[in-house]
PDB file of N, CA and C in Angstrom:
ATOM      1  N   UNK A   1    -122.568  -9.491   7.926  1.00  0.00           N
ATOM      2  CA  UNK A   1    -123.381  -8.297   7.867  1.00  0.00           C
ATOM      3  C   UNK A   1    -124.412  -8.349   8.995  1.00  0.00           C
ATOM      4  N   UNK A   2    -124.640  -7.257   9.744  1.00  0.00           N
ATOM      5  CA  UNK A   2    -125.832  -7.206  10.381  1.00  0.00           C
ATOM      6  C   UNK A   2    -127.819  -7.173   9.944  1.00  0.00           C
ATOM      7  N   UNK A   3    -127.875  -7.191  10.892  1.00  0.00           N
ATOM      8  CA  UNK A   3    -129.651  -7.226  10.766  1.00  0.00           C
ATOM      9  C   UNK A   3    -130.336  -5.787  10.538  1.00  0.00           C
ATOM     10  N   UNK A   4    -129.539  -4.665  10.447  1.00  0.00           N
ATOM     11  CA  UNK A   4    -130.090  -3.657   9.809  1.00  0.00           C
ATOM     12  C   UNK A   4    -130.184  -3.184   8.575  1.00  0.00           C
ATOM     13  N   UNK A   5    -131.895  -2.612   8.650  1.00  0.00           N
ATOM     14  CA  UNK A   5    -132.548  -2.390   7.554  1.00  0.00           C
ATOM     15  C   UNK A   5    -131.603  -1.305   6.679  1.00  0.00           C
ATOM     16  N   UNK A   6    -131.436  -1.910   5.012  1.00  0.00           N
ATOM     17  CA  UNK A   6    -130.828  -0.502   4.070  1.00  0.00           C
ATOM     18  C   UNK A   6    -131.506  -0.252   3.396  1.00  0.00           C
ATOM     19  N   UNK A   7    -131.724   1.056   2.698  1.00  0.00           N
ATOM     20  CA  UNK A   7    -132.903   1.396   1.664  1.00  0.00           C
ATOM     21  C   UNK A   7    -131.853   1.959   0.952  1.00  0.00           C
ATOM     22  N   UNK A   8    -132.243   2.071  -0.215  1.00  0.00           N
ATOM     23  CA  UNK A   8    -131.322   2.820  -1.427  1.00  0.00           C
ATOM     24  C   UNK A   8    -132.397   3.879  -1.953  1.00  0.00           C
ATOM     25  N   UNK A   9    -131.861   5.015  -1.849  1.00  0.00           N
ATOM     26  CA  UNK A   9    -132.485   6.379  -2.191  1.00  0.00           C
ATOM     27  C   UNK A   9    -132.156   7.258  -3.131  1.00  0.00           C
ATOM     28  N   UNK A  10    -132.762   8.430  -3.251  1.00  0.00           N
ATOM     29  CA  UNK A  10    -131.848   9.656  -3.671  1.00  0.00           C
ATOM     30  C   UNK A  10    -131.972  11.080  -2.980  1.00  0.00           C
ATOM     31  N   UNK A  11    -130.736  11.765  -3.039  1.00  0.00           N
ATOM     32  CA  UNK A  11    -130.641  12.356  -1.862  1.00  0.00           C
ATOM     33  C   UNK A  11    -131.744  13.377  -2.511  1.00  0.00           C
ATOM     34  N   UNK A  12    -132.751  14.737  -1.772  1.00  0.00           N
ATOM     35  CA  UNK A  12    -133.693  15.825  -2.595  1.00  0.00           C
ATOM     36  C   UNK A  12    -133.322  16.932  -1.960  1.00  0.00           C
ATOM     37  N   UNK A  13    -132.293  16.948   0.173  1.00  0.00           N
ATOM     38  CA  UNK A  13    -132.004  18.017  -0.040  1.00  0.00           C
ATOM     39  C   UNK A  13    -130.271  17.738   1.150  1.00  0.00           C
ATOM     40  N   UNK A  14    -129.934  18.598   1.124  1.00  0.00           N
ATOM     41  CA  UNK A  14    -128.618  18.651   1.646  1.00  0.00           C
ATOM     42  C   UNK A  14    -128.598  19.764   2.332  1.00  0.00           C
ATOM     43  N   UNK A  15    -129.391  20.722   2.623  1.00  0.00           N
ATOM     44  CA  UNK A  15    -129.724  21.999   2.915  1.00  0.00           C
ATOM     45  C   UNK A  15    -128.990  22.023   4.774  1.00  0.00           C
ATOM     46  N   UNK A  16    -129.117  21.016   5.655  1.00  0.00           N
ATOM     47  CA  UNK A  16    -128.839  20.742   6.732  1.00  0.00           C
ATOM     48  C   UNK A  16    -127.859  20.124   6.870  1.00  0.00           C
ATOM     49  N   UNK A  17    -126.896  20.811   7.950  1.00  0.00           N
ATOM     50  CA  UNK A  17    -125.566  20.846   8.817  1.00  0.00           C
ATOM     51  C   UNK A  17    -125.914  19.492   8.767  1.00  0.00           C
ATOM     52  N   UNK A  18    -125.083  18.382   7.979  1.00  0.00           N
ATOM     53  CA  UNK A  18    -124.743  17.250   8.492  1.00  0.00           C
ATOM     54  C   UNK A  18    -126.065  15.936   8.361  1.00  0.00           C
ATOM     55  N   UNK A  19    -126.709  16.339   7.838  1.00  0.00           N
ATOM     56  CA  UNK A  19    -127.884  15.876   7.762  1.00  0.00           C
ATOM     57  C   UNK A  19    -128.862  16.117   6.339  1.00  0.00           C
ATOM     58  N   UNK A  20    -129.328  15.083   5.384  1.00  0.00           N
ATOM     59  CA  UNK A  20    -129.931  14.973   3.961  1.00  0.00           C
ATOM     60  C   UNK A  20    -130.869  14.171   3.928  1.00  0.00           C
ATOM     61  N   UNK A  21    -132.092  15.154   3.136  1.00  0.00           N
ATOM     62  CA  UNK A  21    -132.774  14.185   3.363  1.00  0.00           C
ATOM     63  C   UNK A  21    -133.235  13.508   1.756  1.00  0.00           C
ATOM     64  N   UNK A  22    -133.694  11.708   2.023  1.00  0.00           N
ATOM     65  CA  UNK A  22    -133.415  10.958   1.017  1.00  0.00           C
ATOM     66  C   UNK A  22    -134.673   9.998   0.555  1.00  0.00           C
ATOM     67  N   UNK A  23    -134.950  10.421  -0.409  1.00  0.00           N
ATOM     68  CA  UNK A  23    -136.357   9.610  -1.166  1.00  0.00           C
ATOM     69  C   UNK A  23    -135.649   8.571  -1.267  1.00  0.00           C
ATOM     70  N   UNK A  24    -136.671   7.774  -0.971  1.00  0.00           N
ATOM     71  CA  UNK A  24    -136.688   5.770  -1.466  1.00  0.00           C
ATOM     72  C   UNK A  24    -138.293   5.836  -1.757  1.00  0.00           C
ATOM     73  N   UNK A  25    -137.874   5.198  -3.245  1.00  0.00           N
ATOM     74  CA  UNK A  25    -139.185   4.840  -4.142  1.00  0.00           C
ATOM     75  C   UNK A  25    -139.504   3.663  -3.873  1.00  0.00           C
ATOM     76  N   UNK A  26    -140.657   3.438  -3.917  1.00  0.00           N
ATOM     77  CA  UNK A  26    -141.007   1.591  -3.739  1.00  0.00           C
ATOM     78  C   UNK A  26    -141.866   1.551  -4.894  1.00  0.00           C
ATOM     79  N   UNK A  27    -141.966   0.189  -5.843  1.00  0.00           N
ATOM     80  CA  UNK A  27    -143.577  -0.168  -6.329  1.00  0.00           C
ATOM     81  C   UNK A  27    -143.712  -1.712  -5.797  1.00  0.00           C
ATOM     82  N   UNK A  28    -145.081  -1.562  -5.992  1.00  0.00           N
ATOM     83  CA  UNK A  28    -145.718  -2.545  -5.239  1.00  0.00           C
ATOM     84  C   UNK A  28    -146.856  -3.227  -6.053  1.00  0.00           C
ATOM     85  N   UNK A  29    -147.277  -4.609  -5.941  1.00  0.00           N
ATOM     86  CA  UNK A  29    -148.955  -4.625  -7.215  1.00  0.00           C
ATOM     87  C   UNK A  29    -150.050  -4.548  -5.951  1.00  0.00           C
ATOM     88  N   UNK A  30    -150.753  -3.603  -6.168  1.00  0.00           N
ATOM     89  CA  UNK A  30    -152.179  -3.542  -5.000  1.00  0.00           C
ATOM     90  C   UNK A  30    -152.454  -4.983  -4.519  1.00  0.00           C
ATOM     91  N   UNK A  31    -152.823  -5.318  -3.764  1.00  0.00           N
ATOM     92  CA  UNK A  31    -153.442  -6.867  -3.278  1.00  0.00           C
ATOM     93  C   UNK A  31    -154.477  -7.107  -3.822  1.00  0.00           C
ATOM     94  N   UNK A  32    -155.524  -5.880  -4.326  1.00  0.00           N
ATOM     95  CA  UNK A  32    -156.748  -6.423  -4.510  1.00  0.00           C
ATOM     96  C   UNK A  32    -156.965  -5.751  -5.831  1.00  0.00           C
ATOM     97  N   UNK A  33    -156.331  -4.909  -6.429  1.00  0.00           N
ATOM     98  CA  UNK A  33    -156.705  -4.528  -7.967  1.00  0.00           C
ATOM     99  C   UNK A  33    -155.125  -4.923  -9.154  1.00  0.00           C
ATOM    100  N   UNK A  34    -154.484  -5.406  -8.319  1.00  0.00           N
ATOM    101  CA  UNK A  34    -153.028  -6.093  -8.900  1.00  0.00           C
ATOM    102  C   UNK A  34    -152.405  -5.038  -9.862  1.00  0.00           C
ATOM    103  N   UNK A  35    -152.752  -3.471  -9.735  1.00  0.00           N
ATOM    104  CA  UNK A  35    -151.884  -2.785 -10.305  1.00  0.00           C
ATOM    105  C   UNK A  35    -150.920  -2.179 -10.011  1.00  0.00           C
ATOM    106  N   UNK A  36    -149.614  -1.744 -10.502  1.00  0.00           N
ATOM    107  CA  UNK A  36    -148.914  -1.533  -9.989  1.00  0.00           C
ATOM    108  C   UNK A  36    -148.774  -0.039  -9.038  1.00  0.00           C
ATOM    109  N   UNK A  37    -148.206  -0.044  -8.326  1.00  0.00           N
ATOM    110  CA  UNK A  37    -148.311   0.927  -7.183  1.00  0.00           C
ATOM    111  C   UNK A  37    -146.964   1.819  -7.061  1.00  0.00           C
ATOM    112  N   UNK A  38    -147.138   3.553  -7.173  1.00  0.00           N
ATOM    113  CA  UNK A  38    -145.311   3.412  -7.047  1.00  0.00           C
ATOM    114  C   UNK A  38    -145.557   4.764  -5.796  1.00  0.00           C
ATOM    115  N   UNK A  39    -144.921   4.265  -4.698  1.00  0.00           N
ATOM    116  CA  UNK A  39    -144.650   5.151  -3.672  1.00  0.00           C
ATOM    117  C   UNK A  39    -143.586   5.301  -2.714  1.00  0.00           C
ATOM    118  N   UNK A  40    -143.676   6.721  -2.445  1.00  0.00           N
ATOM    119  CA  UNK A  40    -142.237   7.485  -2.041  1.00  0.00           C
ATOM    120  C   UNK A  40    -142.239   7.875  -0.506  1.00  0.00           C
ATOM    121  N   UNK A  41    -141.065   7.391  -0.091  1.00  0.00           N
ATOM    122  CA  UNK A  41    -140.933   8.400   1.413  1.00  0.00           C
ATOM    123  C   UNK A  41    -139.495   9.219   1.853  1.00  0.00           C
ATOM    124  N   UNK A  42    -139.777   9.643   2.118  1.00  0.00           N
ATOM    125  CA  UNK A  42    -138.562  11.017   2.448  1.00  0.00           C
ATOM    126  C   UNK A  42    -137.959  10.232   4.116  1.00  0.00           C
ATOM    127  N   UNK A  43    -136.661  10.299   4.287  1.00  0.00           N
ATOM    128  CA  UNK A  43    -136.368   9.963   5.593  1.00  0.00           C
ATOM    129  C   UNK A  43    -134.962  10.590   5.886  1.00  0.00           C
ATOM    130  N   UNK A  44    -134.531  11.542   6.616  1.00  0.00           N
ATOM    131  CA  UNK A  44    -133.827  12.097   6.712  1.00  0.00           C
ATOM    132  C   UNK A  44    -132.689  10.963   7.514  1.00  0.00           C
ATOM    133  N   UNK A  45    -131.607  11.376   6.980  1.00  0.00           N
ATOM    134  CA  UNK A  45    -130.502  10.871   7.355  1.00  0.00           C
ATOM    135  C   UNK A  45    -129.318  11.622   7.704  1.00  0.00           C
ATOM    136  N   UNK A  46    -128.335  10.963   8.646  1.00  0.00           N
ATOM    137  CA  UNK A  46    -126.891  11.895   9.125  1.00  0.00           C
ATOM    138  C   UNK A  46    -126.087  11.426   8.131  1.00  0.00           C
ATOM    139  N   UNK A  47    -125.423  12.610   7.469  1.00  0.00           N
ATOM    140  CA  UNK A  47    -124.187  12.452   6.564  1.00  0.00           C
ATOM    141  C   UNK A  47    -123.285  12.892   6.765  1.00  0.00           C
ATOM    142  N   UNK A  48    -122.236  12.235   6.970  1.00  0.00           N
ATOM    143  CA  UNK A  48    -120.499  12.177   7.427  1.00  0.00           C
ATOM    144  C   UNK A  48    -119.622  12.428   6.192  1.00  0.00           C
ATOM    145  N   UNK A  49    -120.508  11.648   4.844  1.00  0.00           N
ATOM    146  CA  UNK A  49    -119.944  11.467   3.651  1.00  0.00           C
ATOM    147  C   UNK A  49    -119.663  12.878   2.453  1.00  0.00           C
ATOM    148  N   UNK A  50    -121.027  14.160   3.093  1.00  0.00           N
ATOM    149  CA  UNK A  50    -120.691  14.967   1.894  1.00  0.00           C
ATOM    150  C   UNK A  50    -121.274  14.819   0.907  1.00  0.00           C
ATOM    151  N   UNK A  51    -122.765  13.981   0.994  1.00  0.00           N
ATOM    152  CA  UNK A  51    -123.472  13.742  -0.064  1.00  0.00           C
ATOM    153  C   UNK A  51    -123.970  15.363  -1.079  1.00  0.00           C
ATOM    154  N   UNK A  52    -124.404  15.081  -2.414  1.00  0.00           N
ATOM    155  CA  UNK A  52    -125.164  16.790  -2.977  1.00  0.00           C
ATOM    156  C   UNK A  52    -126.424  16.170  -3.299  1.00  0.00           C
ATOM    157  N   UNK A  53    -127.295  16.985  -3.949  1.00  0.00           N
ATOM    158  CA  UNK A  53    -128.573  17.066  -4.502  1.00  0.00           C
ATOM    159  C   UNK A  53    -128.443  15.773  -5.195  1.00  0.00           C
ATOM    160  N   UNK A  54    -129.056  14.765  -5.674  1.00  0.00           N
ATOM    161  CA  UNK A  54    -129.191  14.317  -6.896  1.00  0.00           C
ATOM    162  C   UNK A  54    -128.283  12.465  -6.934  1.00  0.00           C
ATOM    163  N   UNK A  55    -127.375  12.814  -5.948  1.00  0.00           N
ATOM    164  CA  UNK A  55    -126.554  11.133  -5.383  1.00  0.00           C
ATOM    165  C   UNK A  55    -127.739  10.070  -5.068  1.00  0.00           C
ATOM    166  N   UNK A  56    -127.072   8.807  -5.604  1.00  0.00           N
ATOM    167  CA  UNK A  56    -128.387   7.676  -4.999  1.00  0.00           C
ATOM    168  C   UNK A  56    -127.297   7.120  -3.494  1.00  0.00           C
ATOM    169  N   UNK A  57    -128.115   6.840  -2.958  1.00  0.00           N
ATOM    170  CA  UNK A  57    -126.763   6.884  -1.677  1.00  0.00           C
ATOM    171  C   UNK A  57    -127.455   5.354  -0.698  1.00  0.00           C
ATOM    172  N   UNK A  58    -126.930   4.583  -0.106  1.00  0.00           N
ATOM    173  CA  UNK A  58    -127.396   3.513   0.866  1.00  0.00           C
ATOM    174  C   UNK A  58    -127.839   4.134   2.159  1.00  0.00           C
ATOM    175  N   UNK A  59    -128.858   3.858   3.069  1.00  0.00           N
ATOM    176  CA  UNK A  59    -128.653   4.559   3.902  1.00  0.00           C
ATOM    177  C   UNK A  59    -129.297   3.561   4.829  1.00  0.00           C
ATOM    178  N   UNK A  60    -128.773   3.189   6.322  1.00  0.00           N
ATOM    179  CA  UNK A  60    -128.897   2.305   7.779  1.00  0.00           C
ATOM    180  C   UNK A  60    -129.485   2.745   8.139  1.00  0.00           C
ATOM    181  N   UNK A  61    -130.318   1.795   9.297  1.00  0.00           N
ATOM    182  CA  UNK A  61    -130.762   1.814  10.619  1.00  0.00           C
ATOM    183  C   UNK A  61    -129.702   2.602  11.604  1.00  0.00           C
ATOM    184  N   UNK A  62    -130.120   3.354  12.619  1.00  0.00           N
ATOM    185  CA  UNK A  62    -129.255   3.810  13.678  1.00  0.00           C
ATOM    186  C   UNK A  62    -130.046   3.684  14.693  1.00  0.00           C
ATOM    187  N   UNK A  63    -129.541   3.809  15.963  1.00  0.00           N
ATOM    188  CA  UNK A  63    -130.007   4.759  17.083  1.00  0.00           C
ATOM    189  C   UNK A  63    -130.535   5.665  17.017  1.00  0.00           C
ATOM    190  N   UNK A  64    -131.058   6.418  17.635  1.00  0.00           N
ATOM    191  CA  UNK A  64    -131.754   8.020  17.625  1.00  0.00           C
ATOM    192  C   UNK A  64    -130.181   8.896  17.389  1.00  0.00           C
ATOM    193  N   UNK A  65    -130.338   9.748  16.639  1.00  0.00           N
ATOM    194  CA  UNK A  65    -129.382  10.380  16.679  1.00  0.00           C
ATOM    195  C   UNK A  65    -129.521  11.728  16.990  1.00  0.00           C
ATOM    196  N   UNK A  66    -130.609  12.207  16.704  1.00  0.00           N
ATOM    197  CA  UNK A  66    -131.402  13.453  17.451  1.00  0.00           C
ATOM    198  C   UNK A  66    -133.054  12.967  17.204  1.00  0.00           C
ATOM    199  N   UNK A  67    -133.779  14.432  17.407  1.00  0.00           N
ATOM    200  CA  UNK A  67    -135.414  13.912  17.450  1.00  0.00           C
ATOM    201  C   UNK A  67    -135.795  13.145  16.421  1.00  0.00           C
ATOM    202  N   UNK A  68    -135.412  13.668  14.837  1.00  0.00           N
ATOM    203  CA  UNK A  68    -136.044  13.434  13.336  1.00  0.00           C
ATOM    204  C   UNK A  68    -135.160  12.341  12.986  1.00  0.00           C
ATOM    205  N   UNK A  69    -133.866  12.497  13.468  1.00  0.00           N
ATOM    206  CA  UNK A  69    -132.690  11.309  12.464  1.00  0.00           C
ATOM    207  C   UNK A  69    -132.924  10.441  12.589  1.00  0.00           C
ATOM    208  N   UNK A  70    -132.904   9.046  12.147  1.00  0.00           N
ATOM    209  CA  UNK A  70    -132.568   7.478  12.640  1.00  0.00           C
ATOM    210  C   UNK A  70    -131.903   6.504  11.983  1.00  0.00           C
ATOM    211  N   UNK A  71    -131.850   7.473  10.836  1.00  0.00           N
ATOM    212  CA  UNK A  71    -130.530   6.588   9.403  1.00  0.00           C
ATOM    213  C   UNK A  71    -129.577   7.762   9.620  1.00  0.00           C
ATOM    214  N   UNK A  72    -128.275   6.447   9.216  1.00  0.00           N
ATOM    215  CA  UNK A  72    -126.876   7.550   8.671  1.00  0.00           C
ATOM    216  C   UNK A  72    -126.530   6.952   7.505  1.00  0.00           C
ATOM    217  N   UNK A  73    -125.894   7.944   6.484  1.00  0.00           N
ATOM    218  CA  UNK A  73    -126.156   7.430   5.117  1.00  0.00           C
ATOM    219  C   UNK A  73    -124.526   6.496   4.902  1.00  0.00           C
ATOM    220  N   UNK A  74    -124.531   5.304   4.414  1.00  0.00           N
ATOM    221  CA  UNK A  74    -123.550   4.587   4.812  1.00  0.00           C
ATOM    222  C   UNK A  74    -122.793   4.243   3.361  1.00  0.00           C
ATOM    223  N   UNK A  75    -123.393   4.623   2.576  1.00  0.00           N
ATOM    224  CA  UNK A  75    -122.346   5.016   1.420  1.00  0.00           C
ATOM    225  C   UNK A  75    -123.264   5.582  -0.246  1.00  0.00           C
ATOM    226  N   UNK A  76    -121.999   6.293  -1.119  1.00  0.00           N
ATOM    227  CA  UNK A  76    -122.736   7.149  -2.360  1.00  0.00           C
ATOM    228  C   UNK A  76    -122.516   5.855  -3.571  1.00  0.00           C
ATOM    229  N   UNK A  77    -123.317   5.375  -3.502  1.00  0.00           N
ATOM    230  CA  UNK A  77    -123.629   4.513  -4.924  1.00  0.00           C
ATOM    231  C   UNK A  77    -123.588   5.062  -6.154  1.00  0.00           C
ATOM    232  N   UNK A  78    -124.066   6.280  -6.229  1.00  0.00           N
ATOM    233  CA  UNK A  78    -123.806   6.938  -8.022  1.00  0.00           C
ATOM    234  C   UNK A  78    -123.611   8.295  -7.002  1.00  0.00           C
ATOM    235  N   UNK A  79    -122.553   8.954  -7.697  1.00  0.00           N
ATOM    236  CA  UNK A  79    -122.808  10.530  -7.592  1.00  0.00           C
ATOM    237  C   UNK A  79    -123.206  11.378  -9.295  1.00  0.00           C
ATOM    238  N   UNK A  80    -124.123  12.095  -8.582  1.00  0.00           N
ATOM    239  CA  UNK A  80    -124.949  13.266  -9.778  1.00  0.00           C
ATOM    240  C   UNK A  80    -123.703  14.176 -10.117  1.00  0.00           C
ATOM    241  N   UNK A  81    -123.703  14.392 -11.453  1.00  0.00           N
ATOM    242  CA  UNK A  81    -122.332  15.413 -12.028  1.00  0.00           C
ATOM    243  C   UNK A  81    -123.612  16.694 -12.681  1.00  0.00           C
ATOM    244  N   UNK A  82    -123.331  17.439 -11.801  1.00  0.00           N
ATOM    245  CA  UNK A  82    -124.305  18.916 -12.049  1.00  0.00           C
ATOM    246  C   UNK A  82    -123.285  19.565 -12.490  1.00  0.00           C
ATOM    247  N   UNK A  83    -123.747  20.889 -13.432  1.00  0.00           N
ATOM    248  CA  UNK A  83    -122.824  22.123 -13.344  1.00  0.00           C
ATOM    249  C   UNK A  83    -123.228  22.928 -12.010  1.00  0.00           C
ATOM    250  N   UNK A  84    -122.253  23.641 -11.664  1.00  0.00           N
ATOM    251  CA  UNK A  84    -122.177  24.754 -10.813  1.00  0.00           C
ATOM    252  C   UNK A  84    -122.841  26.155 -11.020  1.00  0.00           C
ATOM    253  N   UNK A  85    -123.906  26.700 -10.376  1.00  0.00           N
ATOM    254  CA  UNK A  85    -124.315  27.489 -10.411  1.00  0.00           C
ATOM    255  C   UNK A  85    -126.064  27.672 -12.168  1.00  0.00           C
ATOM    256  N   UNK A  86    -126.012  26.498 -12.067  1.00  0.00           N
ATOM    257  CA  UNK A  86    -127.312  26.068 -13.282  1.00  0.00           C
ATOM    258  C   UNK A  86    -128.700  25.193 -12.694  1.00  0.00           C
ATOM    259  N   UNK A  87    -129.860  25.941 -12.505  1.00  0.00           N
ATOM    260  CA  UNK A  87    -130.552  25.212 -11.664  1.00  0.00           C
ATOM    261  C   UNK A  87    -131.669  24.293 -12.537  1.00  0.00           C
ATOM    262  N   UNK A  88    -131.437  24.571 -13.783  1.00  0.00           N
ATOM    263  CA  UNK A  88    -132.544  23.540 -14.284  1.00  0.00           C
ATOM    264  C   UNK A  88    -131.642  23.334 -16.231  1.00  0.00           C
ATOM    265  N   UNK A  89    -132.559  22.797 -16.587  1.00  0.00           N
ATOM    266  CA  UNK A  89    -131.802  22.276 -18.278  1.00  0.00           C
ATOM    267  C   UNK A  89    -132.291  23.054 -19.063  1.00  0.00           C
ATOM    268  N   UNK A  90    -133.352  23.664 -19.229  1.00  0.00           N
ATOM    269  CA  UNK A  90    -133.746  24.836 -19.751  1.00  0.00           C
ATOM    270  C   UNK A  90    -132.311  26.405 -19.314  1.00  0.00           C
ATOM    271  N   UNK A  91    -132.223  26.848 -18.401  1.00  0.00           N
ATOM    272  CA  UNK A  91    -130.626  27.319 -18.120  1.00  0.00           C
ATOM    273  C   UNK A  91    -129.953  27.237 -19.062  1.00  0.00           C
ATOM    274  N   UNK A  92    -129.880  25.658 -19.057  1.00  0.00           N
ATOM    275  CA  UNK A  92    -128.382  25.299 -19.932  1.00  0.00           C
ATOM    276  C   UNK A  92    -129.094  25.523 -20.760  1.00  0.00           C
ATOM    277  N   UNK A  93    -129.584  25.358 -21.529  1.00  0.00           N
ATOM    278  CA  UNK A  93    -130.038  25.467 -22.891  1.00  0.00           C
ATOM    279  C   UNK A  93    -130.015  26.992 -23.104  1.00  0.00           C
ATOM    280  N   UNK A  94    -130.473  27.940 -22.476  1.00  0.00           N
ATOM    281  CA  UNK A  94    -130.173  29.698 -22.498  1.00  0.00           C
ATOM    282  C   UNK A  94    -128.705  29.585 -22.807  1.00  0.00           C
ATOM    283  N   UNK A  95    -127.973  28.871 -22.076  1.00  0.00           N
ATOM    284  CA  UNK A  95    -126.602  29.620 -21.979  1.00  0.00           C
ATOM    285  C   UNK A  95    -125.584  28.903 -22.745  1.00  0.00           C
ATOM    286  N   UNK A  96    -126.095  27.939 -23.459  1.00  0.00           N
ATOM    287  CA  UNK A  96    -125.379  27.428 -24.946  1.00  0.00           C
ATOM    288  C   UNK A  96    -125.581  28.812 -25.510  1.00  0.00           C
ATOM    289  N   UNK A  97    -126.651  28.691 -25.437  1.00  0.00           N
ATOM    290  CA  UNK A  97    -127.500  29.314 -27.108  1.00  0.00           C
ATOM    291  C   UNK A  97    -127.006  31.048 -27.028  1.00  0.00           C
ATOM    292  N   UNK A  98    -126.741  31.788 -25.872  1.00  0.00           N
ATOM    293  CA  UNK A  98    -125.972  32.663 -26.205  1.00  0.00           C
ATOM    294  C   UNK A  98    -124.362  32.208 -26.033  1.00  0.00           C
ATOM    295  N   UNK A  99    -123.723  31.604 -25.564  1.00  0.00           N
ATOM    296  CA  UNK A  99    -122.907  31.236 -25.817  1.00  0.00           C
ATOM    297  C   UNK A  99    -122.318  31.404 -27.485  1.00  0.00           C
ATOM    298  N   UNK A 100    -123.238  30.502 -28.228  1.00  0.00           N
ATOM    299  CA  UNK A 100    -123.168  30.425 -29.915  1.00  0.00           C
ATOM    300  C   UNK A 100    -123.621  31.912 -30.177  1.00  0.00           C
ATOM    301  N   UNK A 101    -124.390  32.581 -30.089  1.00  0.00           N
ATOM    302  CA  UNK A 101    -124.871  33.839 -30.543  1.00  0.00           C
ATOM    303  C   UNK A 101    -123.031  34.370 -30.093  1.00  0.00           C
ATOM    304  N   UNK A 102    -122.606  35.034 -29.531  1.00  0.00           N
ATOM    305  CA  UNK A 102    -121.458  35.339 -28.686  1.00  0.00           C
ATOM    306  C   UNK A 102    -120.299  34.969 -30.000  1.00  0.00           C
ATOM    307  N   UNK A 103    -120.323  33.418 -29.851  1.00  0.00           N
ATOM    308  CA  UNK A 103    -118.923  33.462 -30.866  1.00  0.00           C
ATOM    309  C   UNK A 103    -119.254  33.938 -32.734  1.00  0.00           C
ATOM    310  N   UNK A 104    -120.514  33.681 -32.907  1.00  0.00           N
ATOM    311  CA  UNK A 104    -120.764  34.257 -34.590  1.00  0.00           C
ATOM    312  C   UNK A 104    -120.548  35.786 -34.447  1.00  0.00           C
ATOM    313  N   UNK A 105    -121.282  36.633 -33.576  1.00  0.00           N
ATOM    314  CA  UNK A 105    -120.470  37.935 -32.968  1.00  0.00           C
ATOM    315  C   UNK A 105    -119.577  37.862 -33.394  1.00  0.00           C
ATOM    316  N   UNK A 106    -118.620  37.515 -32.437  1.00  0.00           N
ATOM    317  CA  UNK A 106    -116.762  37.851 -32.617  1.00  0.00           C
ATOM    318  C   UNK A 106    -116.579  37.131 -33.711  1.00  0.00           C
ATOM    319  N   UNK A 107    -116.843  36.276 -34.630  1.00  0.00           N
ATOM    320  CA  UNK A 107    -116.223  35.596 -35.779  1.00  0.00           C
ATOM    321  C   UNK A 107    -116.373  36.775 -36.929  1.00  0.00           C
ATOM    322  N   UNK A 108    -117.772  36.808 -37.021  1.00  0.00           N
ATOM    323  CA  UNK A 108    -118.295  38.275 -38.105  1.00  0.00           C
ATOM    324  C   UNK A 108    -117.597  39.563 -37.854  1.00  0.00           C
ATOM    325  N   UNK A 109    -117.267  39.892 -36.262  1.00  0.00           N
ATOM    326  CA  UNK A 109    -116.358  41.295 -36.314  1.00  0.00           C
ATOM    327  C   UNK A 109    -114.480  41.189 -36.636  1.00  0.00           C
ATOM    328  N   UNK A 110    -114.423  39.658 -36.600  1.00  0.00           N
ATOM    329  CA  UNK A 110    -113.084  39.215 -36.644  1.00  0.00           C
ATOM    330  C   UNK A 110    -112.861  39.280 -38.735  1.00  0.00           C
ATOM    331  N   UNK A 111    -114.293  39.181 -39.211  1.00  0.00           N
ATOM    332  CA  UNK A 111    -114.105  38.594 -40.616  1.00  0.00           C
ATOM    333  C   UNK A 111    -114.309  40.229 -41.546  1.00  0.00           C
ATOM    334  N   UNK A 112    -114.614  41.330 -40.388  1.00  0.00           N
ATOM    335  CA  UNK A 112    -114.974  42.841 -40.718  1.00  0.00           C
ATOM    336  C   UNK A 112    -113.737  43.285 -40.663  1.00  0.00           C
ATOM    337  N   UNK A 113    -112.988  42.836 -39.802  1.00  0.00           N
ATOM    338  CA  UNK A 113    -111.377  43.783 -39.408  1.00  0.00           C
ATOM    339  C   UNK A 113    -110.402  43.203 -40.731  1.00  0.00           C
ATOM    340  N   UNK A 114    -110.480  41.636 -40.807  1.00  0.00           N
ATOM    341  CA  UNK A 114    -109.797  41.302 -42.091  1.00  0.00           C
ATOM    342  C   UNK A 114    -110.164  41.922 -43.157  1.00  0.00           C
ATOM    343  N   UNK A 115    -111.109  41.908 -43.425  1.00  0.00           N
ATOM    344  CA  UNK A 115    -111.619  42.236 -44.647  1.00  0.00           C
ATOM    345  C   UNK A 115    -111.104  44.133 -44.582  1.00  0.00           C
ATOM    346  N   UNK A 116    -110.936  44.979 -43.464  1.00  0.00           N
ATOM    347  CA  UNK A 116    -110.821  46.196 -43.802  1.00  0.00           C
ATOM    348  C   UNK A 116    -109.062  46.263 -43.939  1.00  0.00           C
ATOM    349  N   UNK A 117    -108.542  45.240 -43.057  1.00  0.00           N
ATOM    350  CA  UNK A 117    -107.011  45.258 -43.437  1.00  0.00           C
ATOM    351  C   UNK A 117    -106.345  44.952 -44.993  1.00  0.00           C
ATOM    352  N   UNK A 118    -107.104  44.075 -45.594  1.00  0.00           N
ATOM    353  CA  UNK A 118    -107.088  43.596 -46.871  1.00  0.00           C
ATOM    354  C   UNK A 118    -107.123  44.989 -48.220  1.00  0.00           C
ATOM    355  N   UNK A 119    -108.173  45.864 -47.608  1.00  0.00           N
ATOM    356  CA  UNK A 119    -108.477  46.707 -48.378  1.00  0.00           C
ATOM    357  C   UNK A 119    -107.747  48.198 -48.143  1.00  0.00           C
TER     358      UNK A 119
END
C-alpha cells in the first residue's frame, strides 16, 4: 500500500458532474479540558464510482485534479438504500398512512357491493 492519506466519510452531496462532496467526522479529547471534541470537514472529491447522498465511501490523496479537488473517492464501503422520489421520514410516514386510509376505502366499498349483491 502506499503513503497516501484515506479518510472514511459520508457522501452530503452528489449534485456535481463527477465530483461529491464528503463529510469525515473526527472526535478528539481537548488537550487541556480532556473533553471530548466531535468535528467535521467537508472535502470534495472526484467520483468515477457513482456514489448517492448518504454512502460512507473511502476517499485518497491525489494530485490537483482541478482548483477545489484533491481526493478521488476510491471505494463505497456501505451504500444508503433510499426510496426514490421521498425526501425525508416524515414523507414516508404521510404516504403509509394514506396508503392505509386508501385500502379501508376500497375494502368498505368492496364490503358495500357484496352486501348489495347478497340482497
Amino acid at each position: 500500500m502506499n503513503k497516501r492519506r484515506r479518510l472514511t466519510g459520508i457522501v452530503k452531496s452528489n449534485k456535481m458532474t463527477k465530483t461529491v462532496i464528503v463529510e469525515v467526522s473526527r472526535t478528539f479529547q481537548h488537550p487541556l479540558y480532556h473533553k471530548v471534541v466531535r468535528s467535521a470537514k467537508a472535502y470534495k472529491a472526484h467520483d468515477e464510482l457513482g456514489c448517492n447522498v448518504g454512502d460512507e465511501v473511502v476517499i485518497v490523496e491525489s494530485a490537483p485534479i482541478s482548483a477545489t479537488v484533491r481526493w478521488v473517492v476510491e471505494k463505497i464501503v456501505k451504500v444508503e438504500i433510499r426510496q426514490e422520489g421521498v425526501e425525508s421520514a416524515s414523507e414516508t410516514i404521510e404516504e403509509v398512512e394514506e396508503m392505509i386510509e386508501t385500502e379501508t376505502v376500497a375494502e368498505e366499498a368492496e364490503g358495500e357491493l357484496e352486501e348489495g349483491e347478497s340482497a
